[in-house]
N, C-alpha and C. Protein backbone atom coordinates (compact mmCIF):
# COMPACT_ATOMS: atom_id res chain seq x y z
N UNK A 1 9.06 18.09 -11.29
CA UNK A 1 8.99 17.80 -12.70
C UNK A 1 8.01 18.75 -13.36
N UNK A 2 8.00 18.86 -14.38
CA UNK A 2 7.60 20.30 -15.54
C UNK A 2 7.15 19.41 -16.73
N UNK A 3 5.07 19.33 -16.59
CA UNK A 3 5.04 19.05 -18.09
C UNK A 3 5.04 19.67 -18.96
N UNK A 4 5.56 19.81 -20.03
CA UNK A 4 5.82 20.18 -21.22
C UNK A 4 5.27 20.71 -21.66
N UNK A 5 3.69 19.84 -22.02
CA UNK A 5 2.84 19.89 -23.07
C UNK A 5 1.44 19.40 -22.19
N UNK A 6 0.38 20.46 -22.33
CA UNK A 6 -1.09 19.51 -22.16
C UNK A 6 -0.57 18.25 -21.89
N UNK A 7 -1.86 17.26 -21.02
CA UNK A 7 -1.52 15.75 -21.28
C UNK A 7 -2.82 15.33 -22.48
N UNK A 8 -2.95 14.46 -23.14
CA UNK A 8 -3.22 14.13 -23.99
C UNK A 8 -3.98 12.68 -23.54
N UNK A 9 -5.74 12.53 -24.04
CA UNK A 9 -5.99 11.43 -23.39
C UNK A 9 -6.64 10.14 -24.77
N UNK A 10 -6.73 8.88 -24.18
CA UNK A 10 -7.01 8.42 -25.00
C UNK A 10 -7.73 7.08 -24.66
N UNK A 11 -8.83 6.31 -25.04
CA UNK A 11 -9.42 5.69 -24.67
C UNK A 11 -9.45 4.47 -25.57
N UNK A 12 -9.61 3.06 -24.75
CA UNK A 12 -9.64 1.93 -25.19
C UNK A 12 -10.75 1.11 -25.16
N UNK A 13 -11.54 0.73 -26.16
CA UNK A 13 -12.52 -0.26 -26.01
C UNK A 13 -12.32 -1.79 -26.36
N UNK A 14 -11.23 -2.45 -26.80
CA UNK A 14 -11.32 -3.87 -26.96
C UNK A 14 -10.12 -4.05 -26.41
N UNK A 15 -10.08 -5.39 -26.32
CA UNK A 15 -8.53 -5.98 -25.61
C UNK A 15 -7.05 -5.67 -26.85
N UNK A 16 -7.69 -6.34 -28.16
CA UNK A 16 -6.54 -5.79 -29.38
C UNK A 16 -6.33 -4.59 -29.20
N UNK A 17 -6.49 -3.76 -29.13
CA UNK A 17 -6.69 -1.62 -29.31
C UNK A 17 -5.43 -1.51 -28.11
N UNK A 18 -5.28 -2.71 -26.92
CA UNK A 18 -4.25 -2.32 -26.20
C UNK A 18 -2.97 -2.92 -26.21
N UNK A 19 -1.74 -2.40 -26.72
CA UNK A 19 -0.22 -2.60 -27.22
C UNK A 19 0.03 -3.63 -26.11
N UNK A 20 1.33 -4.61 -26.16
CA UNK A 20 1.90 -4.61 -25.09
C UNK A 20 3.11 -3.86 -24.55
N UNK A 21 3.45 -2.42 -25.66
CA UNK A 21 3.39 -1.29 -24.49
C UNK A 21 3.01 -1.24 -23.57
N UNK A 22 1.47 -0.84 -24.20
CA UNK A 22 0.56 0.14 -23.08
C UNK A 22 0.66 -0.55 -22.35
N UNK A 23 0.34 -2.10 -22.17
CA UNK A 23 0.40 -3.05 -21.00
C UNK A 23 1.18 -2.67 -20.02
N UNK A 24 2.38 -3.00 -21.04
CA UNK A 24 3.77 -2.91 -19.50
C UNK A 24 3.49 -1.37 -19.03
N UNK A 25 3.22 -0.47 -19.72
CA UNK A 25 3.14 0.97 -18.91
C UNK A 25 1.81 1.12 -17.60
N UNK A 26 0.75 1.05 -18.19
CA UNK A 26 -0.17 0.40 -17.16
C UNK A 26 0.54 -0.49 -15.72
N UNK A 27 0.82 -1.40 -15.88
CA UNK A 27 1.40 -2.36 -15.09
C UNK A 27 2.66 -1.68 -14.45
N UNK A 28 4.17 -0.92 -15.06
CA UNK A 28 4.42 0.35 -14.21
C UNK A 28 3.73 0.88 -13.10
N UNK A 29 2.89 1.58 -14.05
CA UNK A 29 2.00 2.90 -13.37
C UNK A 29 1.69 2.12 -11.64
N UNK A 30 0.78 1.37 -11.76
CA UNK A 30 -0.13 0.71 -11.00
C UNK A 30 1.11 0.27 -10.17
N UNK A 31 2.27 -0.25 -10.21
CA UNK A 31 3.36 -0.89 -9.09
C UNK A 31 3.75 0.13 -8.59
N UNK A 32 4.05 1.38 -9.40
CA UNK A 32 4.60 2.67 -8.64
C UNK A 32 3.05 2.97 -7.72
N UNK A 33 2.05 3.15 -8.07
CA UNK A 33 0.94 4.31 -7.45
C UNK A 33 0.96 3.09 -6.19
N UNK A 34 1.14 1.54 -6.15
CA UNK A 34 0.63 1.13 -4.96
C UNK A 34 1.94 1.05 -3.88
N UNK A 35 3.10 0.62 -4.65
CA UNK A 35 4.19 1.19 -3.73
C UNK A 35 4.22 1.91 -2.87
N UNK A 36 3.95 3.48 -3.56
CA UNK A 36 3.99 4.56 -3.21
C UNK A 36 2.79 4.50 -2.00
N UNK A 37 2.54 3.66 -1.57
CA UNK A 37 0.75 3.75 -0.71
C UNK A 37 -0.56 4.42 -1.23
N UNK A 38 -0.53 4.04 -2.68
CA UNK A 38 -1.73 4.62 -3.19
C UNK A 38 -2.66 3.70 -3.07
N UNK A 39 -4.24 4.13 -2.74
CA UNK A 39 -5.29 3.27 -2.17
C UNK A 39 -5.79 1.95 -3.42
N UNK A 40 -5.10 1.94 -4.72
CA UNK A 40 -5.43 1.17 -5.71
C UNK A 40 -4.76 -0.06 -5.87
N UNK A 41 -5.53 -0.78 -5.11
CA UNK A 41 -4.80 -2.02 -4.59
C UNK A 41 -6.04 -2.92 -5.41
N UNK A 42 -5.59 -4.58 -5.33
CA UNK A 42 -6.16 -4.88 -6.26
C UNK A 42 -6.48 -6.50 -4.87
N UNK A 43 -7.82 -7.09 -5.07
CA UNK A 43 -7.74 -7.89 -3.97
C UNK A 43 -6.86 -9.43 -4.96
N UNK A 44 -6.23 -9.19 -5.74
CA UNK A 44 -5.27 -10.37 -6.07
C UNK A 44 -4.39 -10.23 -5.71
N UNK A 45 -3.60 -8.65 -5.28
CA UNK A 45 -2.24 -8.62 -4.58
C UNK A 45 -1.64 -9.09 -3.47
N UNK A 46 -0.52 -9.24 -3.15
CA UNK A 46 -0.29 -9.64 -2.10
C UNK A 46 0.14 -8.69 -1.38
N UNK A 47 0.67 -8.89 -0.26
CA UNK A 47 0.92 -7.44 0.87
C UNK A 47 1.74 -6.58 -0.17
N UNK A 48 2.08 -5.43 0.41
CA UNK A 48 2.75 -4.71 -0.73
C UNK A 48 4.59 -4.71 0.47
N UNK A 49 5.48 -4.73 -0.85
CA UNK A 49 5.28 -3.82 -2.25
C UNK A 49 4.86 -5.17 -3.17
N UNK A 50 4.17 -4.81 -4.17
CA UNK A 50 4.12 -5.80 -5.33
C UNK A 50 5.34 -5.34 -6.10
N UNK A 51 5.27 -6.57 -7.20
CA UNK A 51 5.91 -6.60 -8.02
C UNK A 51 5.21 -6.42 -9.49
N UNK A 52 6.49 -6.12 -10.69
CA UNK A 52 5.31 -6.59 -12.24
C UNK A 52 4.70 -7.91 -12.27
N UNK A 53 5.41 -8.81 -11.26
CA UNK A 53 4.52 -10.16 -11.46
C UNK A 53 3.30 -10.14 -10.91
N UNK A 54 3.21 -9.60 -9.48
CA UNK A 54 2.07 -9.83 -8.95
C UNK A 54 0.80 -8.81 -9.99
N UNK A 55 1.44 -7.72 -10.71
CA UNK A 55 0.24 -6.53 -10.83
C UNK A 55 0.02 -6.91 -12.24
N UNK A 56 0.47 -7.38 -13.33
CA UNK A 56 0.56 -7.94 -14.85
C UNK A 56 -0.48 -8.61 -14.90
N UNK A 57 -0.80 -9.81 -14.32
CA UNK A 57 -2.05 -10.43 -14.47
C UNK A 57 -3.26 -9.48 -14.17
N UNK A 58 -3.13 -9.11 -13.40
CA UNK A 58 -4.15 -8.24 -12.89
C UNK A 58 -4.65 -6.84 -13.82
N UNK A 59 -3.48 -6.54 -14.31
CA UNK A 59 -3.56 -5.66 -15.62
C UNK A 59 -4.30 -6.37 -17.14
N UNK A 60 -3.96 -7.21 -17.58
CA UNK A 60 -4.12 -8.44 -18.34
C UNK A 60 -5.59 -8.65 -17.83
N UNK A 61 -6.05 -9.05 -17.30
CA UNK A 61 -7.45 -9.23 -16.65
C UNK A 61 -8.45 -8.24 -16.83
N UNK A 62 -8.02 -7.00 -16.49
CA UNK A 62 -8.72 -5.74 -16.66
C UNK A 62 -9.30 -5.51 -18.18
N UNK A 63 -7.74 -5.92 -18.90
CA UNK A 63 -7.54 -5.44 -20.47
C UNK A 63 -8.54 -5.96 -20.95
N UNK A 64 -8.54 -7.37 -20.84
CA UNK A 64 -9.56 -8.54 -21.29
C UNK A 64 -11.11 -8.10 -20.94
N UNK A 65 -11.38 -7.58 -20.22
CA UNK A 65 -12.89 -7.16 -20.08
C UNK A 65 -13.30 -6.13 -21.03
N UNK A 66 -12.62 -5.41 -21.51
CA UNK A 66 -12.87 -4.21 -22.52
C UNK A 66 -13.86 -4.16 -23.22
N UNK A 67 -14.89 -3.39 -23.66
CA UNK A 67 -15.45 -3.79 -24.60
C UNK A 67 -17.09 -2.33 -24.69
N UNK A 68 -16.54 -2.11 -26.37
CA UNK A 68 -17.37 -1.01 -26.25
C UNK A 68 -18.55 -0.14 -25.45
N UNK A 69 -19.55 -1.06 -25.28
CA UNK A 69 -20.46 -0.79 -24.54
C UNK A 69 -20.31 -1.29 -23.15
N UNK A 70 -19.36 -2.14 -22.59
CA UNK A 70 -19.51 -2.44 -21.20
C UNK A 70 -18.32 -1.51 -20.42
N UNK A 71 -17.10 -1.79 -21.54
CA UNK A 71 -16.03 -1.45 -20.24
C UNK A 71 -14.72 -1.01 -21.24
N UNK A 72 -14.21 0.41 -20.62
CA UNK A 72 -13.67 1.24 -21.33
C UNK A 72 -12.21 1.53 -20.37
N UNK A 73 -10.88 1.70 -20.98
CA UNK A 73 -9.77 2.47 -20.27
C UNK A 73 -9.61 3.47 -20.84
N UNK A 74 -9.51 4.48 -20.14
CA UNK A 74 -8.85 6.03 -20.58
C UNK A 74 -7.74 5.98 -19.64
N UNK A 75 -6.78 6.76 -20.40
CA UNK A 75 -5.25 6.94 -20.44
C UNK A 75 -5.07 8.70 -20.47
N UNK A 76 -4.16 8.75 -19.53
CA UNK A 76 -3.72 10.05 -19.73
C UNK A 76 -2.19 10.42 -20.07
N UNK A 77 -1.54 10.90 -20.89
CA UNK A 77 0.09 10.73 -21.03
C UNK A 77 0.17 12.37 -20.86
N UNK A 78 1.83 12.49 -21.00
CA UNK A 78 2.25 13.51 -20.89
C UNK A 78 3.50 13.29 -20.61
N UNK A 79 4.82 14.22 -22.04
CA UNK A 79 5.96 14.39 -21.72
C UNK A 79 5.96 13.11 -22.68
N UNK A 80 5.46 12.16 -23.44
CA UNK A 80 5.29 10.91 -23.92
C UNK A 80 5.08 9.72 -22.74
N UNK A 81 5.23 9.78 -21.35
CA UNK A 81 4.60 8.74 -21.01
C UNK A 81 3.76 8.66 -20.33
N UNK A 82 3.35 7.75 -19.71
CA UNK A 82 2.00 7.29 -19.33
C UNK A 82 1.83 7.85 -17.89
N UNK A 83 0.83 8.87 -17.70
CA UNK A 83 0.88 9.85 -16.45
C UNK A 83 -0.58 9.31 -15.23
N UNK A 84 -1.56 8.19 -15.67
CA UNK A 84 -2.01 8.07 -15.62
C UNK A 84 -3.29 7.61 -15.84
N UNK A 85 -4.32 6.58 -15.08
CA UNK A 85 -5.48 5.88 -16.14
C UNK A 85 -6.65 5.63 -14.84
N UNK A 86 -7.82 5.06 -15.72
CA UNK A 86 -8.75 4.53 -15.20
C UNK A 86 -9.62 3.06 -15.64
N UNK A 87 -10.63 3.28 -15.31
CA UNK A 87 -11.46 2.19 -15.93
C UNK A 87 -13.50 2.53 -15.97
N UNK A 88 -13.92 2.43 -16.81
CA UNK A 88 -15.43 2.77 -16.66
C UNK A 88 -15.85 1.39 -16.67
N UNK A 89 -16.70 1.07 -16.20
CA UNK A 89 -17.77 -0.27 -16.78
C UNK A 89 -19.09 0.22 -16.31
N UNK A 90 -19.99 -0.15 -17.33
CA UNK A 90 -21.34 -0.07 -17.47
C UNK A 90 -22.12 -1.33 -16.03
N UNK A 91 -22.85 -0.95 -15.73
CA UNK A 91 -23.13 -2.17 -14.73
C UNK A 91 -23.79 -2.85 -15.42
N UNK A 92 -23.67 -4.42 -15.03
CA UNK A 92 -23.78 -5.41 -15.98
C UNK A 92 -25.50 -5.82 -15.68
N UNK A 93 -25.86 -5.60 -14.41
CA UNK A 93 -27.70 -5.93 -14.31
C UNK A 93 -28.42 -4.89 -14.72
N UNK A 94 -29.92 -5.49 -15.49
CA UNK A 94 -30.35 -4.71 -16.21
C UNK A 94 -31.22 -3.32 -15.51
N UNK A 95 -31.57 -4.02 -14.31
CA UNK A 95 -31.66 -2.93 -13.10
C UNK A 95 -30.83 -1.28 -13.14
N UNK A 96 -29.35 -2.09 -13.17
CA UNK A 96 -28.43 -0.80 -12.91
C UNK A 96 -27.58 -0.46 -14.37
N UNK A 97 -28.55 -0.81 -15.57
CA UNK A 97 -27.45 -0.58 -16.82
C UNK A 97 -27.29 0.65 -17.33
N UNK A 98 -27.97 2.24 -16.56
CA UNK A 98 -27.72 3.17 -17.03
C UNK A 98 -26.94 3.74 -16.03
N UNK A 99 -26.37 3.19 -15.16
CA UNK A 99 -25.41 3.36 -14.47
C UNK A 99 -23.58 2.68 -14.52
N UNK A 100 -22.59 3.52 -14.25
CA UNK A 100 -21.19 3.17 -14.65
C UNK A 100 -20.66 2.89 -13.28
N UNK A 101 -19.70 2.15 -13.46
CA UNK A 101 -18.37 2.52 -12.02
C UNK A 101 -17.18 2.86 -12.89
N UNK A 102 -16.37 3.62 -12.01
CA UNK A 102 -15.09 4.39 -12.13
C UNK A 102 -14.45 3.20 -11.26
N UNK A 103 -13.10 2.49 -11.93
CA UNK A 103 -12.38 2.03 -10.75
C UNK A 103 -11.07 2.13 -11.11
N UNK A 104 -10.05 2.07 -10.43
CA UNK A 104 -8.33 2.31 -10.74
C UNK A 104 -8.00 3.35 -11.00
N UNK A 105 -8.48 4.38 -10.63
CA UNK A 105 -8.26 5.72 -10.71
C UNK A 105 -7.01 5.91 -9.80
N UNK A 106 -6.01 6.00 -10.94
CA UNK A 106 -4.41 6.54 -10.52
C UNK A 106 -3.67 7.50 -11.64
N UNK A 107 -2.83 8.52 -10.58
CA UNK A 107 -1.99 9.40 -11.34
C UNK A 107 -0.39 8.60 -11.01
N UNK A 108 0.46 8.39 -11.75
CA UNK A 108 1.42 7.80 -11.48
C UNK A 108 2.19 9.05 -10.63
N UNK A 109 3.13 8.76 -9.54
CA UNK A 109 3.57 9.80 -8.62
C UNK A 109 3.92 10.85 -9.46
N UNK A 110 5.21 10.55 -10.09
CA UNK A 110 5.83 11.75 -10.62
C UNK A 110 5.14 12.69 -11.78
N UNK A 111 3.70 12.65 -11.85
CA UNK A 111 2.94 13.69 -12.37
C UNK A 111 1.54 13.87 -11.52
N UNK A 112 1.30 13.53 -9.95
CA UNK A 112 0.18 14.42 -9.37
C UNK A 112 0.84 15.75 -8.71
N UNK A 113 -0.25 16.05 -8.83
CA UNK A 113 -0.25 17.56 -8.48
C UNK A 113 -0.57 18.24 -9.82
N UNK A 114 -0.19 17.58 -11.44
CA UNK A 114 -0.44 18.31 -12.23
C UNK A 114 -1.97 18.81 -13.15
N UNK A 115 -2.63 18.24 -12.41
CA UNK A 115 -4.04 18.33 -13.00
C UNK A 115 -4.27 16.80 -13.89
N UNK A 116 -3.57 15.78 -13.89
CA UNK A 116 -3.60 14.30 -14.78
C UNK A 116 -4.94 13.92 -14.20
N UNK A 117 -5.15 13.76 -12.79
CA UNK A 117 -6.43 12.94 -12.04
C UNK A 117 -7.40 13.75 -12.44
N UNK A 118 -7.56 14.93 -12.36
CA UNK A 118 -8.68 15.52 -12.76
C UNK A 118 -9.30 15.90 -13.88
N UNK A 119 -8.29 15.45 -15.11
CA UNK A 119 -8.58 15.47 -16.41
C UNK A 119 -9.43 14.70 -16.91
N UNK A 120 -8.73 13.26 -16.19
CA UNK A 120 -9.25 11.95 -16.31
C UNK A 120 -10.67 11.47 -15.76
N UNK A 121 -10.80 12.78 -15.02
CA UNK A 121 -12.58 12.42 -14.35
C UNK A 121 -13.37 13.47 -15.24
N UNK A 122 -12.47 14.57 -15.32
CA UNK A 122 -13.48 15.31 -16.06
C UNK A 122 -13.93 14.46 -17.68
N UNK A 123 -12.62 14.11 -18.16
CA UNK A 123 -12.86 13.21 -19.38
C UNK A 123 -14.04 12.19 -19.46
N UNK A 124 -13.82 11.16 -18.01
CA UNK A 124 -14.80 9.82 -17.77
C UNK A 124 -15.99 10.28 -17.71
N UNK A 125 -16.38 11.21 -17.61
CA UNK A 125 -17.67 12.28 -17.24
C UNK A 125 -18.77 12.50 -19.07
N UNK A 126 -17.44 12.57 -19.79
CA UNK A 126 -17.77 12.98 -21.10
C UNK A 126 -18.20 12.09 -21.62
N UNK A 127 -17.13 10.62 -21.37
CA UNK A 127 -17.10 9.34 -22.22
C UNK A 127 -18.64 8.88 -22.08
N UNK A 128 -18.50 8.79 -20.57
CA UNK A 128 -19.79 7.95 -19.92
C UNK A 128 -21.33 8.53 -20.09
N UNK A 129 -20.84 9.74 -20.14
CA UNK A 129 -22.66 10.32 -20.81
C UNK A 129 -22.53 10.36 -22.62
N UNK A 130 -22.05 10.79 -22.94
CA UNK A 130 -21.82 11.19 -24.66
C UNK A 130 -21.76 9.88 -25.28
N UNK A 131 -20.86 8.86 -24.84
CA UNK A 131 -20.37 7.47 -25.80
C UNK A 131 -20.83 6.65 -25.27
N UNK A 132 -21.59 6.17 -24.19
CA UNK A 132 -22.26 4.90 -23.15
C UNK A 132 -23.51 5.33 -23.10
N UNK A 133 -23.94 6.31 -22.85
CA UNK A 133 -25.71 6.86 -22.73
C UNK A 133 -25.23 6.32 -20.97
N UNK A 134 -24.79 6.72 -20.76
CA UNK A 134 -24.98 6.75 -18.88
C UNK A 134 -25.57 7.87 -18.19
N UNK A 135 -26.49 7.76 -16.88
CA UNK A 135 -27.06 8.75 -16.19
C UNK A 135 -26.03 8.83 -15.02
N UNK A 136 -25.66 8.25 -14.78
CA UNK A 136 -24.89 8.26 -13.12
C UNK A 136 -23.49 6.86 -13.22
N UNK A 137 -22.50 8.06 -12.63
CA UNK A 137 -21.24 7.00 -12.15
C UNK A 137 -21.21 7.22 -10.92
N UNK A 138 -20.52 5.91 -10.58
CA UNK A 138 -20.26 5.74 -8.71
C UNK A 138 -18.81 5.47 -8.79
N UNK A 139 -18.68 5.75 -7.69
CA UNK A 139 -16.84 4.88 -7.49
C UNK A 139 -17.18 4.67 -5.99
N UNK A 140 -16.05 3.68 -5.27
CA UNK A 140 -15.71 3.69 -3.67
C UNK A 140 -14.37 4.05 -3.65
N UNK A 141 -14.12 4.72 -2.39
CA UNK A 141 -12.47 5.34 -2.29
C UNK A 141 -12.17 4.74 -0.91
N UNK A 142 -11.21 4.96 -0.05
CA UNK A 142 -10.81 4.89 0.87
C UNK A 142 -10.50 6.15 1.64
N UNK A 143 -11.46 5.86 2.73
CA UNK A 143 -11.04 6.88 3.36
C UNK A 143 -9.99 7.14 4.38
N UNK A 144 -9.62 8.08 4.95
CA UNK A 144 -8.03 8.87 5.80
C UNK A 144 -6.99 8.85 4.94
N UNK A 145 -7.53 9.28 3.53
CA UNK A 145 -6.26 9.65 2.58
C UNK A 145 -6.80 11.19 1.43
N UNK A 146 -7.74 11.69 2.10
CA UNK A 146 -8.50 13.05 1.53
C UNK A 146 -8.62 12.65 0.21
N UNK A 147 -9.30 11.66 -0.22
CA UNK A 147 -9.36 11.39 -1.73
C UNK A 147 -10.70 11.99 -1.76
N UNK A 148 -11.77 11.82 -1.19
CA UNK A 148 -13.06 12.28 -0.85
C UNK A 148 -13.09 13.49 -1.31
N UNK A 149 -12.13 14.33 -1.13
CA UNK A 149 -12.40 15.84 -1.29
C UNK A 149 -11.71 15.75 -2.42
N UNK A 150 -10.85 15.37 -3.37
CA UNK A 150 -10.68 15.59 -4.78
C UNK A 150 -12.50 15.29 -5.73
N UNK A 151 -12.47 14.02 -5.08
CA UNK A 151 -13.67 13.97 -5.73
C UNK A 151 -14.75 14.92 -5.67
N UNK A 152 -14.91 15.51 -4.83
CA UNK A 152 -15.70 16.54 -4.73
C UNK A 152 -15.04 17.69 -5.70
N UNK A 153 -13.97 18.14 -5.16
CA UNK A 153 -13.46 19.05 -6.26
C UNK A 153 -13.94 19.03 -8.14
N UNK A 154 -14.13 17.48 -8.20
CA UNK A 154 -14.34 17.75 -9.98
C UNK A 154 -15.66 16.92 -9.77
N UNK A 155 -16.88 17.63 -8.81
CA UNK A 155 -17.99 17.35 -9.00
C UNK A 155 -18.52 15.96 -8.34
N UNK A 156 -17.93 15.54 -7.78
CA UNK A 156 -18.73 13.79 -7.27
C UNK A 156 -19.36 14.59 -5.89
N UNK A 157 -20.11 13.48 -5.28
CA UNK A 157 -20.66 13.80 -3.99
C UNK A 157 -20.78 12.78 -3.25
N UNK A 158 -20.41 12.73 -1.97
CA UNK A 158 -20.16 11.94 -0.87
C UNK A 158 -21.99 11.31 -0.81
N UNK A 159 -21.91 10.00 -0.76
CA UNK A 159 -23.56 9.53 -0.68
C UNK A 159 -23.60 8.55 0.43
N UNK A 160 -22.85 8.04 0.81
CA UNK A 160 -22.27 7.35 2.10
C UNK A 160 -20.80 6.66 2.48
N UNK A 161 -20.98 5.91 3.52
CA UNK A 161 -20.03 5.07 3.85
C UNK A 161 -20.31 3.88 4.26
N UNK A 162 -19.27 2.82 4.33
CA UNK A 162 -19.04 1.60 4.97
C UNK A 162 -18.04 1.62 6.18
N UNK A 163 -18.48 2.09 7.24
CA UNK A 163 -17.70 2.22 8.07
C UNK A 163 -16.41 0.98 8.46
N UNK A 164 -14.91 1.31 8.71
CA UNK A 164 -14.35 0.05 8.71
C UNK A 164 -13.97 -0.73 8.11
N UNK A 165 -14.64 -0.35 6.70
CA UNK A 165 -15.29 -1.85 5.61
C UNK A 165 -13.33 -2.11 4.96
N UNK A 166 -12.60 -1.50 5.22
CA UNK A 166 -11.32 -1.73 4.55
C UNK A 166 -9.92 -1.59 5.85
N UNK A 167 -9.70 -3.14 5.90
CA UNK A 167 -8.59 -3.33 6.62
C UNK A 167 -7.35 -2.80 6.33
N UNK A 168 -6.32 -1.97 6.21
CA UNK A 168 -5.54 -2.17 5.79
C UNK A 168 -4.65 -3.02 6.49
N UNK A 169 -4.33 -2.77 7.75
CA UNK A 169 -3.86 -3.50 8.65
C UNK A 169 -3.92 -3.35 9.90
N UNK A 170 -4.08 -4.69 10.39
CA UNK A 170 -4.42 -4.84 12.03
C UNK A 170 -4.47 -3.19 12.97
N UNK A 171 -5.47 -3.01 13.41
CA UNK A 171 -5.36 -1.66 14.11
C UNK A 171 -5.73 -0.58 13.24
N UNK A 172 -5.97 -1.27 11.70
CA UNK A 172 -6.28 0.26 10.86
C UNK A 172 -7.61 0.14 9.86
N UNK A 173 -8.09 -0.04 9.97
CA UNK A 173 -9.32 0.16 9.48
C UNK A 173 -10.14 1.05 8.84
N UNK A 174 -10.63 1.45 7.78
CA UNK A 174 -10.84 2.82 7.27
C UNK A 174 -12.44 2.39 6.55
N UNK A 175 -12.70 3.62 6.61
CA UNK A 175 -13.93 3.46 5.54
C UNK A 175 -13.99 3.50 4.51
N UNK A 176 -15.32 2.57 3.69
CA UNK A 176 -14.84 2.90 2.30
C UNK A 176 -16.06 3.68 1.79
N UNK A 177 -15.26 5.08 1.47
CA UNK A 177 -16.56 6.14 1.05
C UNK A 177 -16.92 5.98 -0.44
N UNK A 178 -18.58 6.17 -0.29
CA UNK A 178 -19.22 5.79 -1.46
C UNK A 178 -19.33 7.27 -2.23
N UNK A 179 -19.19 7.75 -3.27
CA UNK A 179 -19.41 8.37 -4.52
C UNK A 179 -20.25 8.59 -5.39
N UNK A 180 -20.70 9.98 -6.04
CA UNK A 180 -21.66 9.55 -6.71
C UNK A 180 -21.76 10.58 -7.86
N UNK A 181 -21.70 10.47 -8.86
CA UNK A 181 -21.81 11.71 -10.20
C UNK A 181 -23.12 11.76 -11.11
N UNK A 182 -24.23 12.56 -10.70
CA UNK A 182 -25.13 12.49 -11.95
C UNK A 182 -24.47 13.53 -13.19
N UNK A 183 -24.82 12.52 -14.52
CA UNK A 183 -24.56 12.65 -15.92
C UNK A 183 -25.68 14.01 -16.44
């Protein structure tokens, strides 16, 4: 597939600001990326494949947390649809409030490879220092799927692991590598 045009990004701070378009596209996205064995699994799902039933609430849930200063979605489109998204939240203790997490970081299949994931971090990078006053984002990934090294590619750095810490299934066990971006 051949995008067109730049992708084009766009960010959400309240639950109203998101269509129930965007919903159902979100909720797409997220059934294709986990189908497909993408590591963005959600611990409400059930074994995969999910369905829009199982991943809708779970989308819906996300939406509902929104909110300027805590918790933000950026969207990436291209071609007009939805190529991809994330999630920022501010950490909620006052300990860690100049700090963010990155979580749901997915390119829907039929646009990786095109630079969508890496837009979307380079973007979260902007949001989270410029529009949040953040010093540092973290994410956790899963590791034995080379996600580790994208992240590195647009600047994160490997700061540890949880060895094991993610079952996928009996006999498989992976780590979940920790992340780290100073702002």
């Amino acid at each position: 597939m051949t995008v067109q045009r730049s992708p084009r990004f766009a960010q959400f701070t309240r639950p109203d600001d998101v269509t129930p378009k965007l919903r159902e596209e979100l909720t797409d996205c997220w059934e294709d990326v986990a189908n497909a064995g993408g590591a963005v699994l959600a611990a409400e799902f059930p074994p995969l494949p999910v369905s829009t039933r199982d991943v809708a609430p779970v989308v819906d849930g996300l939406v509902g947390t929104l909110h300027p200063g805590r918790g933000r979605l950026l969207v990436a489109t291209a071609d007009g649809s939805l190529a991809g998204w994330l999630i920022l939240r501010r950490e909620p203790h006052p300990l860690g409030a100049h700090c963010g997490t990155v979580n749901h970081v997915q390119t829907r299949p039929r646009f990786r490879g095109l630079g969508i994931g890496a837009g979307l971090m380079h973007r979260v990078r902007d949001i989270a220092r410029d529009e949040m006053g953040l010093e540092r984002l973290q994410l956790s990934t899963r590791g034995g799927l080379g996600l580790e090294d994208f992240y590195r590619k647009v600047g994160w750095e490997e700061v540890g692991r949880w060895p094991g810490a993610l079952r996928i299934a009996p006999g498989d066990d992976r780590d979940a590598v920790l992340m780290s971006l100073a702002l």
